[in-house]
PDB file of N, CA and C in Angstrom:
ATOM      1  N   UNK A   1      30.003 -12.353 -12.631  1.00  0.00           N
ATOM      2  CA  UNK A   1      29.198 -11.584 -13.546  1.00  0.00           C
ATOM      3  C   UNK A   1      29.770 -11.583 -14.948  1.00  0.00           C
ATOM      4  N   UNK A   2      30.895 -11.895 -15.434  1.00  0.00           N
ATOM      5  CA  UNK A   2      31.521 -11.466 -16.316  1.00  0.00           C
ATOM      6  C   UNK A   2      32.136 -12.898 -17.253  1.00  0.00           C
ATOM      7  N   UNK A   3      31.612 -14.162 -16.416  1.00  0.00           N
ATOM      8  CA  UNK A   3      31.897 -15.369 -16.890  1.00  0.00           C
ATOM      9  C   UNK A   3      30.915 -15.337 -18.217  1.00  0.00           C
ATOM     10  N   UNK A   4      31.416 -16.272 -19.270  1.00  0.00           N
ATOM     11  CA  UNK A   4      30.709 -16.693 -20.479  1.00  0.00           C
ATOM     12  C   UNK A   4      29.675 -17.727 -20.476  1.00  0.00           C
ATOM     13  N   UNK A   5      30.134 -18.473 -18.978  1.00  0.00           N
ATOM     14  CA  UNK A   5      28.807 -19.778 -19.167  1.00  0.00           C
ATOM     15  C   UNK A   5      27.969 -18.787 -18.342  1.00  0.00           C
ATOM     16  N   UNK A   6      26.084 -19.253 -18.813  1.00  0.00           N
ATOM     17  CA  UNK A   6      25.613 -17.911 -18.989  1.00  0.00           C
ATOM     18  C   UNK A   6      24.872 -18.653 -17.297  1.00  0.00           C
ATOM     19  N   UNK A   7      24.894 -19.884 -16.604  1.00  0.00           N
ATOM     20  CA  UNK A   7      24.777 -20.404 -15.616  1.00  0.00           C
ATOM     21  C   UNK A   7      25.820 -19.424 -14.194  1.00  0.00           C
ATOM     22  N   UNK A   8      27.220 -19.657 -14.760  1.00  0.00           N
ATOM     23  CA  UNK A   8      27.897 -18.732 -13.650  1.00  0.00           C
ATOM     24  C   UNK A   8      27.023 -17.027 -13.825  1.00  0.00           C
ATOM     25  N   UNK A   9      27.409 -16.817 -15.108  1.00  0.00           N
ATOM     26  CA  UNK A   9      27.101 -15.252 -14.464  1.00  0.00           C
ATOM     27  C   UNK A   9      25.387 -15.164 -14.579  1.00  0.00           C
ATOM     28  N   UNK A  10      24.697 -16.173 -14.445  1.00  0.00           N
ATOM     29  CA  UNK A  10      23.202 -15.542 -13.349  1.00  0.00           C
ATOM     30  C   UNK A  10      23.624 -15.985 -11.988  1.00  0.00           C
ATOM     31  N   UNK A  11      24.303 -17.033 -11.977  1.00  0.00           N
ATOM     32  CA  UNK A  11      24.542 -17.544 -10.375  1.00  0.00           C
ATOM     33  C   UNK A  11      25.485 -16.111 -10.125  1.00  0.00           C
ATOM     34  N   UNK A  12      25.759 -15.424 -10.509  1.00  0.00           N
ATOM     35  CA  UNK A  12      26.765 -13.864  -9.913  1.00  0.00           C
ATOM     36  C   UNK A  12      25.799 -12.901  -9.768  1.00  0.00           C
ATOM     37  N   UNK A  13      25.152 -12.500 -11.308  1.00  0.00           N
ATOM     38  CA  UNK A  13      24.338 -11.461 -10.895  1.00  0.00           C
ATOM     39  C   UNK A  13      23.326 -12.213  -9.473  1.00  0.00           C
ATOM     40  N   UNK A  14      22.859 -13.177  -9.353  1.00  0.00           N
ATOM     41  CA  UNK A  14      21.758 -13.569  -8.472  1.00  0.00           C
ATOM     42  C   UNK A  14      22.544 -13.013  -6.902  1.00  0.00           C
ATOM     43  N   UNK A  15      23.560 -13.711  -7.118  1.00  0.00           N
ATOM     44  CA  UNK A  15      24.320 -13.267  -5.222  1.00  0.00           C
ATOM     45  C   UNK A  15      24.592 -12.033  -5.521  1.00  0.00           C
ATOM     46  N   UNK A  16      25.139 -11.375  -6.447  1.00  0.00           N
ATOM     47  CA  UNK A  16      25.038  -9.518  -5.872  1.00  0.00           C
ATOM     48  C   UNK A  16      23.794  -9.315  -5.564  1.00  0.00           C
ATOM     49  N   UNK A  17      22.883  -9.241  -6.464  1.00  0.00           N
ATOM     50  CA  UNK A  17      21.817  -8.951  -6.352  1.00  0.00           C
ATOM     51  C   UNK A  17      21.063  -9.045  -4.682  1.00  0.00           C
ATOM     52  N   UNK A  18      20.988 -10.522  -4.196  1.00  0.00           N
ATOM     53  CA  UNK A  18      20.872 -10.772  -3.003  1.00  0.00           C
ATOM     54  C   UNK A  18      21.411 -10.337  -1.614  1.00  0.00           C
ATOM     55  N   UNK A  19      22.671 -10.193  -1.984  1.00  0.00           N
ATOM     56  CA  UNK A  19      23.346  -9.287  -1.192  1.00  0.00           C
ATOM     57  C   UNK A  19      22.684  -7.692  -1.086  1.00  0.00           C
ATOM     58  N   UNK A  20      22.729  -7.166  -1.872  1.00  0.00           N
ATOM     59  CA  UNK A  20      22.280  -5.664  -2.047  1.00  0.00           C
ATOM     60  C   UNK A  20      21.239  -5.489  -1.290  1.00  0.00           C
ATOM     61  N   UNK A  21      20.189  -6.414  -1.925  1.00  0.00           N
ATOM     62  CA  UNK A  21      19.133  -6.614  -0.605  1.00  0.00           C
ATOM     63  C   UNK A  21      18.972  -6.927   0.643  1.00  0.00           C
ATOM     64  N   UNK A  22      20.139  -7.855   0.873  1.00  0.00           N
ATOM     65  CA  UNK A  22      20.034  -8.243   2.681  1.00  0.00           C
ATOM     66  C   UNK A  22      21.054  -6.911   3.363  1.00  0.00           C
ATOM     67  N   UNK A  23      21.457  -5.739   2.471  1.00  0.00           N
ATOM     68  CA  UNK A  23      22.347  -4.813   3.187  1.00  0.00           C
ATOM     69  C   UNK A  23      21.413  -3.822   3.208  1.00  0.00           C
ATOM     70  N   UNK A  24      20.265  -3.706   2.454  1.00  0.00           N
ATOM     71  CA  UNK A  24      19.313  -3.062   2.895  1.00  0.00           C
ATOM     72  C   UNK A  24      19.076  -2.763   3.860  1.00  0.00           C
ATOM     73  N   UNK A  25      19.037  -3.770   4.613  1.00  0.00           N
ATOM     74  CA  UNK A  25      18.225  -3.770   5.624  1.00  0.00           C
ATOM     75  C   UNK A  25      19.368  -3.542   7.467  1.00  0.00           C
ATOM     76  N   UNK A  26      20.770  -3.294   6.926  1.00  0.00           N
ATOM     77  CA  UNK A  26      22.071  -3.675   7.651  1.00  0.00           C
ATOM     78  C   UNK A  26      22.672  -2.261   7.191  1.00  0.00           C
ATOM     79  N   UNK A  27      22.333  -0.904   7.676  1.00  0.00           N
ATOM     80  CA  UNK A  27      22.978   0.108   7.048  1.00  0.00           C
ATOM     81  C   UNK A  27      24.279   0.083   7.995  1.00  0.00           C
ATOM     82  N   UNK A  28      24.774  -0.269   8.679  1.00  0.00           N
ATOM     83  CA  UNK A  28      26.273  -0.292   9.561  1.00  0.00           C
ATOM     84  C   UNK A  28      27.275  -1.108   8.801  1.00  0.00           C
ATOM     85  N   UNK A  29      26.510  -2.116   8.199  1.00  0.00           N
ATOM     86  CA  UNK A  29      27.167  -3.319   7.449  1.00  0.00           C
ATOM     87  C   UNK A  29      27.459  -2.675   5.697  1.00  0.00           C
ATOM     88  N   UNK A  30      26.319  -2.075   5.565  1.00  0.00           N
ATOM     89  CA  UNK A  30      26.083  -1.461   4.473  1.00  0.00           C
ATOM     90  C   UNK A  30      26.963  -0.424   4.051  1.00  0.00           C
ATOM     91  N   UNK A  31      27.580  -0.088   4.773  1.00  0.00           N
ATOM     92  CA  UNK A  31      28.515   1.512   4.497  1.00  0.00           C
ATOM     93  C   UNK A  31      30.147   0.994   4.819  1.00  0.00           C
ATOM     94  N   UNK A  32      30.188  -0.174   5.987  1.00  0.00           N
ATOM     95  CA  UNK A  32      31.464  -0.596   5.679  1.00  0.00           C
ATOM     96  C   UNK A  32      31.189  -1.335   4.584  1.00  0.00           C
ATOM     97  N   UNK A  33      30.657  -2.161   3.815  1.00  0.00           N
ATOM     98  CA  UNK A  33      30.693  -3.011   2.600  1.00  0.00           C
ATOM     99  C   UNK A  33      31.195  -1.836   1.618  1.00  0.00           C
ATOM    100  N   UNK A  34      30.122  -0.958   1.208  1.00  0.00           N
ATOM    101  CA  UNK A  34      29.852   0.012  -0.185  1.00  0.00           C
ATOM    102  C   UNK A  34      31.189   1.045   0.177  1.00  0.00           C
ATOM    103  N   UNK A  35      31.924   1.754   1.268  1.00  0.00           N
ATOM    104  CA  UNK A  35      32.866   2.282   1.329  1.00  0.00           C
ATOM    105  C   UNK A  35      34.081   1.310   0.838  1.00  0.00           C
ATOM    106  N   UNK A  36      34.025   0.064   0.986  1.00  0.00           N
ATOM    107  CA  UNK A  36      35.047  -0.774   0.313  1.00  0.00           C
ATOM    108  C   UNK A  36      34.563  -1.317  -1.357  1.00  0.00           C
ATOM    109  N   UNK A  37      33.866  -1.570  -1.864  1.00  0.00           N
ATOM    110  CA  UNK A  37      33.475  -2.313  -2.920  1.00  0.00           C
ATOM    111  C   UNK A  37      32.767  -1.529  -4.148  1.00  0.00           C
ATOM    112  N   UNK A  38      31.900  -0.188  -3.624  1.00  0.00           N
ATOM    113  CA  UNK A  38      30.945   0.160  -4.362  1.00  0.00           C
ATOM    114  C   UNK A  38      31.465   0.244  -5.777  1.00  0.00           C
ATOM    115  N   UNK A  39      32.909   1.062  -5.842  1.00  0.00           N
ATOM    116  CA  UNK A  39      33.440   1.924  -6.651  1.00  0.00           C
ATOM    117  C   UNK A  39      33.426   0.700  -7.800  1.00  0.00           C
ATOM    118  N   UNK A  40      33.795  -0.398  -7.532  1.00  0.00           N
ATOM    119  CA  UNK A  40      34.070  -1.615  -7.922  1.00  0.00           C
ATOM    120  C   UNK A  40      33.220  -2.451  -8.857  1.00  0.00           C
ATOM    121  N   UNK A  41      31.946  -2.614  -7.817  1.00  0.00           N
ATOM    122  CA  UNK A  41      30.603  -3.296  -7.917  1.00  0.00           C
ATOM    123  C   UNK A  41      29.934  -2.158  -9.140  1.00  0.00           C
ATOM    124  N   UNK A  42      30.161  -1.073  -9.574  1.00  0.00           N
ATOM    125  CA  UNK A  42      29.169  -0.301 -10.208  1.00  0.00           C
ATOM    126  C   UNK A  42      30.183  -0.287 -11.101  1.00  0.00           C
ATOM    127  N   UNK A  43      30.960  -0.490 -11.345  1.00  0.00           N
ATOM    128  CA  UNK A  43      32.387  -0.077 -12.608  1.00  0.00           C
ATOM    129  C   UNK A  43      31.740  -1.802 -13.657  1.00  0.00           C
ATOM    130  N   UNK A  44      32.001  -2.844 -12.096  1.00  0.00           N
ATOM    131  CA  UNK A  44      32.083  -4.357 -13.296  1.00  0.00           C
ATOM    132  C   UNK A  44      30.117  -4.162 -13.641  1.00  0.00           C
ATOM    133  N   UNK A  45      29.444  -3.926 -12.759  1.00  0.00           N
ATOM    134  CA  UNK A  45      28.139  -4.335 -13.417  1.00  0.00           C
ATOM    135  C   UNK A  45      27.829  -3.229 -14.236  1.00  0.00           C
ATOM    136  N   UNK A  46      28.590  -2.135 -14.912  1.00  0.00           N
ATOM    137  CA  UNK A  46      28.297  -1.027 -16.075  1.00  0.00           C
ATOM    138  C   UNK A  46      29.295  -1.535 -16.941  1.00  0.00           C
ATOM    139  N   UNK A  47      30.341  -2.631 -16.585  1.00  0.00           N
ATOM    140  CA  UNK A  47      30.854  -2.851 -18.005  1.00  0.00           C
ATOM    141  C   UNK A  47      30.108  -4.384 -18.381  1.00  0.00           C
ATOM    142  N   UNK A  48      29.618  -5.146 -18.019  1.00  0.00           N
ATOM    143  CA  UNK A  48      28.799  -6.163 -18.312  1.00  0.00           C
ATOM    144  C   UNK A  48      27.485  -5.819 -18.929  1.00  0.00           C
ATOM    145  N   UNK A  49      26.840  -4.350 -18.404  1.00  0.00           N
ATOM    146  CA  UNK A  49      25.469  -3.726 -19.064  1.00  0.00           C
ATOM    147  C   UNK A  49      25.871  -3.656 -20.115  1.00  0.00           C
ATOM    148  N   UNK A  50      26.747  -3.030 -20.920  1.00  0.00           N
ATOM    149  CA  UNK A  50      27.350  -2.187 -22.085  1.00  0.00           C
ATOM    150  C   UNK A  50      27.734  -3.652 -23.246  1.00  0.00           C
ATOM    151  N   UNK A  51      28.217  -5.097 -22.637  1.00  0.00           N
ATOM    152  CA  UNK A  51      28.719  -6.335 -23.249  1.00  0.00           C
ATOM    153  C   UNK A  51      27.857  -6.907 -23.744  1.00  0.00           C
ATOM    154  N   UNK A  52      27.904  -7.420 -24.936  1.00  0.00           N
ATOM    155  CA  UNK A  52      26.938  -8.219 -25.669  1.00  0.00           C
ATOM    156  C   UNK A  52      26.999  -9.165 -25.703  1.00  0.00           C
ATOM    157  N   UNK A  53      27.701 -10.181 -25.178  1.00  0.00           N
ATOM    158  CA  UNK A  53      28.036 -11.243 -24.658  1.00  0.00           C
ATOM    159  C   UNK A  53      27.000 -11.509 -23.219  1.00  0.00           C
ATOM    160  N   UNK A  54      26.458 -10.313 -22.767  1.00  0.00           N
ATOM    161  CA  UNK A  54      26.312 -10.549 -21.238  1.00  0.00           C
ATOM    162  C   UNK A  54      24.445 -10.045 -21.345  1.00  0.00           C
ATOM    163  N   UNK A  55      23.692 -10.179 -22.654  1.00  0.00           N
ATOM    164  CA  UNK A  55      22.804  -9.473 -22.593  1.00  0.00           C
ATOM    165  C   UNK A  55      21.832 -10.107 -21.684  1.00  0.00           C
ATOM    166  N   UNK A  56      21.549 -11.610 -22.133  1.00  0.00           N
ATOM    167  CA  UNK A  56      20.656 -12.486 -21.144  1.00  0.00           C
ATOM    168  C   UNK A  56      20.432 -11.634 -19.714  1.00  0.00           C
ATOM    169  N   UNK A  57      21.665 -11.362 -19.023  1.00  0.00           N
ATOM    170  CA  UNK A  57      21.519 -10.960 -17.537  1.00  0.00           C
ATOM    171  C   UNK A  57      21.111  -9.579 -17.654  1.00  0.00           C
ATOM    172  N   UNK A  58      20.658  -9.167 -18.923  1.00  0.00           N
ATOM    173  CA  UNK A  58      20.167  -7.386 -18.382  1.00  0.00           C
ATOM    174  C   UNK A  58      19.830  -6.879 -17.439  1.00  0.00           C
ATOM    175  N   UNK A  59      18.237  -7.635 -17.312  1.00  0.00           N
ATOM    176  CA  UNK A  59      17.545  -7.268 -16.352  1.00  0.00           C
ATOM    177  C   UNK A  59      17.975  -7.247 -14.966  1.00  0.00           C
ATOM    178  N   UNK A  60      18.488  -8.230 -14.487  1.00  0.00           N
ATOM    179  CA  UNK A  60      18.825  -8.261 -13.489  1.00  0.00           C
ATOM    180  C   UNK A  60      20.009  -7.332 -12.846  1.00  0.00           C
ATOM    181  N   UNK A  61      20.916  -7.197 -14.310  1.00  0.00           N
ATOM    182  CA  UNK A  61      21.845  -6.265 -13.633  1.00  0.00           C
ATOM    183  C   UNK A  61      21.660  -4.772 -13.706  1.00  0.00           C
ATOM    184  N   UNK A  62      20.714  -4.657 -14.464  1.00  0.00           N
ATOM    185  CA  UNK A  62      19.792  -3.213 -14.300  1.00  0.00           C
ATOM    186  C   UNK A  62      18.884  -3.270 -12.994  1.00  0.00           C
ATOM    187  N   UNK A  63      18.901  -4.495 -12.223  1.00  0.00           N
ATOM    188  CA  UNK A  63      18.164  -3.852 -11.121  1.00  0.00           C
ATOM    189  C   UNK A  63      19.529  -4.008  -9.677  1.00  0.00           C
ATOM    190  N   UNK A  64      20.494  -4.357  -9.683  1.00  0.00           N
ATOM    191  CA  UNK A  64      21.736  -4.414  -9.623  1.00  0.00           C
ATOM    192  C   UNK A  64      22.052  -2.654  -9.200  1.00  0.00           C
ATOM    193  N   UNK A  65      22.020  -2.362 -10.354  1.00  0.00           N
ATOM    194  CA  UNK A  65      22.161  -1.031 -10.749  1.00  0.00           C
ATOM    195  C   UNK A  65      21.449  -0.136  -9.671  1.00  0.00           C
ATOM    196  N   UNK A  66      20.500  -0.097  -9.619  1.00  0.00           N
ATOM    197  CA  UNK A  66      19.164   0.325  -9.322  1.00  0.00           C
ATOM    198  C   UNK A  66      19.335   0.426  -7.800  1.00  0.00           C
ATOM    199  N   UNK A  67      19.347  -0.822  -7.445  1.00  0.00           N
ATOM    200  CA  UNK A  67      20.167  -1.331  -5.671  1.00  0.00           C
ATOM    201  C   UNK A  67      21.254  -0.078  -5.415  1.00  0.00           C
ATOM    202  N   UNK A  68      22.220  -0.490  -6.173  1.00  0.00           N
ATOM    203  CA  UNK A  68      23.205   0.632  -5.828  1.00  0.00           C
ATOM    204  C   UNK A  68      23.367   1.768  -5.758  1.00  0.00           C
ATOM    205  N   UNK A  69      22.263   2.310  -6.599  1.00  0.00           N
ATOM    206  CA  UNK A  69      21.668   3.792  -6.983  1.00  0.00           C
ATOM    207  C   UNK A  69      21.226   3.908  -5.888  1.00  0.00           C
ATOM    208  N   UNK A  70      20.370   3.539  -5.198  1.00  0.00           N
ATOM    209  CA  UNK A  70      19.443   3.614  -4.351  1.00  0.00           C
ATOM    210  C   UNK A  70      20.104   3.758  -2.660  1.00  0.00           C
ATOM    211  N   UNK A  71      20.995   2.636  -2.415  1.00  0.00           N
ATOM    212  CA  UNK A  71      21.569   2.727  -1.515  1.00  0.00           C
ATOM    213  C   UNK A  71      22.375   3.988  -1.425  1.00  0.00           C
ATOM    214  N   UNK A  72      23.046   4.780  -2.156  1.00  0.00           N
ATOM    215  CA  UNK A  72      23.560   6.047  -1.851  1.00  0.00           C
ATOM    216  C   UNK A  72      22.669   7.181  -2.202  1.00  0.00           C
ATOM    217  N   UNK A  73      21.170   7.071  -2.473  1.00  0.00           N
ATOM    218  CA  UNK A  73      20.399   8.035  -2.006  1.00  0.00           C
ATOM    219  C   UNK A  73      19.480   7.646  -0.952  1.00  0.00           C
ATOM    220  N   UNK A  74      19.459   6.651  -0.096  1.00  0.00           N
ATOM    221  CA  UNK A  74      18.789   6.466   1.043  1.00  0.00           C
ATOM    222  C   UNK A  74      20.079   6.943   1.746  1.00  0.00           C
ATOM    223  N   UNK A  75      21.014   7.293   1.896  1.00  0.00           N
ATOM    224  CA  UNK A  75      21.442   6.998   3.383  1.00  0.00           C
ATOM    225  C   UNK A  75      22.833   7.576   2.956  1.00  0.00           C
ATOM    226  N   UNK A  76      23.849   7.847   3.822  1.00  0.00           N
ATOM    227  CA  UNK A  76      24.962   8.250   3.391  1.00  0.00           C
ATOM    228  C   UNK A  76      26.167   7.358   3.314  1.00  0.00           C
ATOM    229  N   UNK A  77      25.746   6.414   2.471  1.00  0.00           N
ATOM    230  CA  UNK A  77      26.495   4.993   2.332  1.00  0.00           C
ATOM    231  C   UNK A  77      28.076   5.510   2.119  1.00  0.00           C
ATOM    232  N   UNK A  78      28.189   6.035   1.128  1.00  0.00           N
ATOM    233  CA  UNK A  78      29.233   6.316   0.295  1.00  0.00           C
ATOM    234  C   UNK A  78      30.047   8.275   0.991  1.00  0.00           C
ATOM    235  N   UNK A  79      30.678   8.478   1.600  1.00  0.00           N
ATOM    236  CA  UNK A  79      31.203   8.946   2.266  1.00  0.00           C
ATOM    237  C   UNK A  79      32.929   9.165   2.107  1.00  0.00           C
ATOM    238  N   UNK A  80      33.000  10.439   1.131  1.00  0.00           N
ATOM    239  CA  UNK A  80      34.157  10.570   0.197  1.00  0.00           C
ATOM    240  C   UNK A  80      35.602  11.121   1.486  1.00  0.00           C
TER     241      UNK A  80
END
């Protein structure tokens, strides 16, 4: 996500992105993943939102965003 060639980071945002979605559907998989990574995954794709270097991928990492938002109000992914 955070590479300069603007090829790697859609090929990054594209596999988070994809991922987020196939854990949708995998909430067992989903809560061991996001109990290891979330803290992580929402730190690098809010400092890439904020980079101007990284604007091309907005959209996508605003829906990135959105995924992750979402997954800890469907379900009790995230479990302090």
């Amino acid at each position: 996500m955070t590479h300069v060639t603007p090829e790697l980071m859609d090929l990054g945002n594209e596999s988070l992105y994809c991922l987020c979605h196939l854990l949708e559907s995998e909430p067992y998989y989903a809560t061991l993943f996001y109990k290891n990574y979330y803290a992580r995954l929402l730190k690098d794709v809010l400092q890439v939102l904020s980079d101007g270097q990284h604007v091309s991928g907005f959209k996508l990492q605003a829906q990135i965003v959105q995924k992750l938002i979402t997954a800890v109000e469907s379900s009790s992914v995230i479990n302090p």
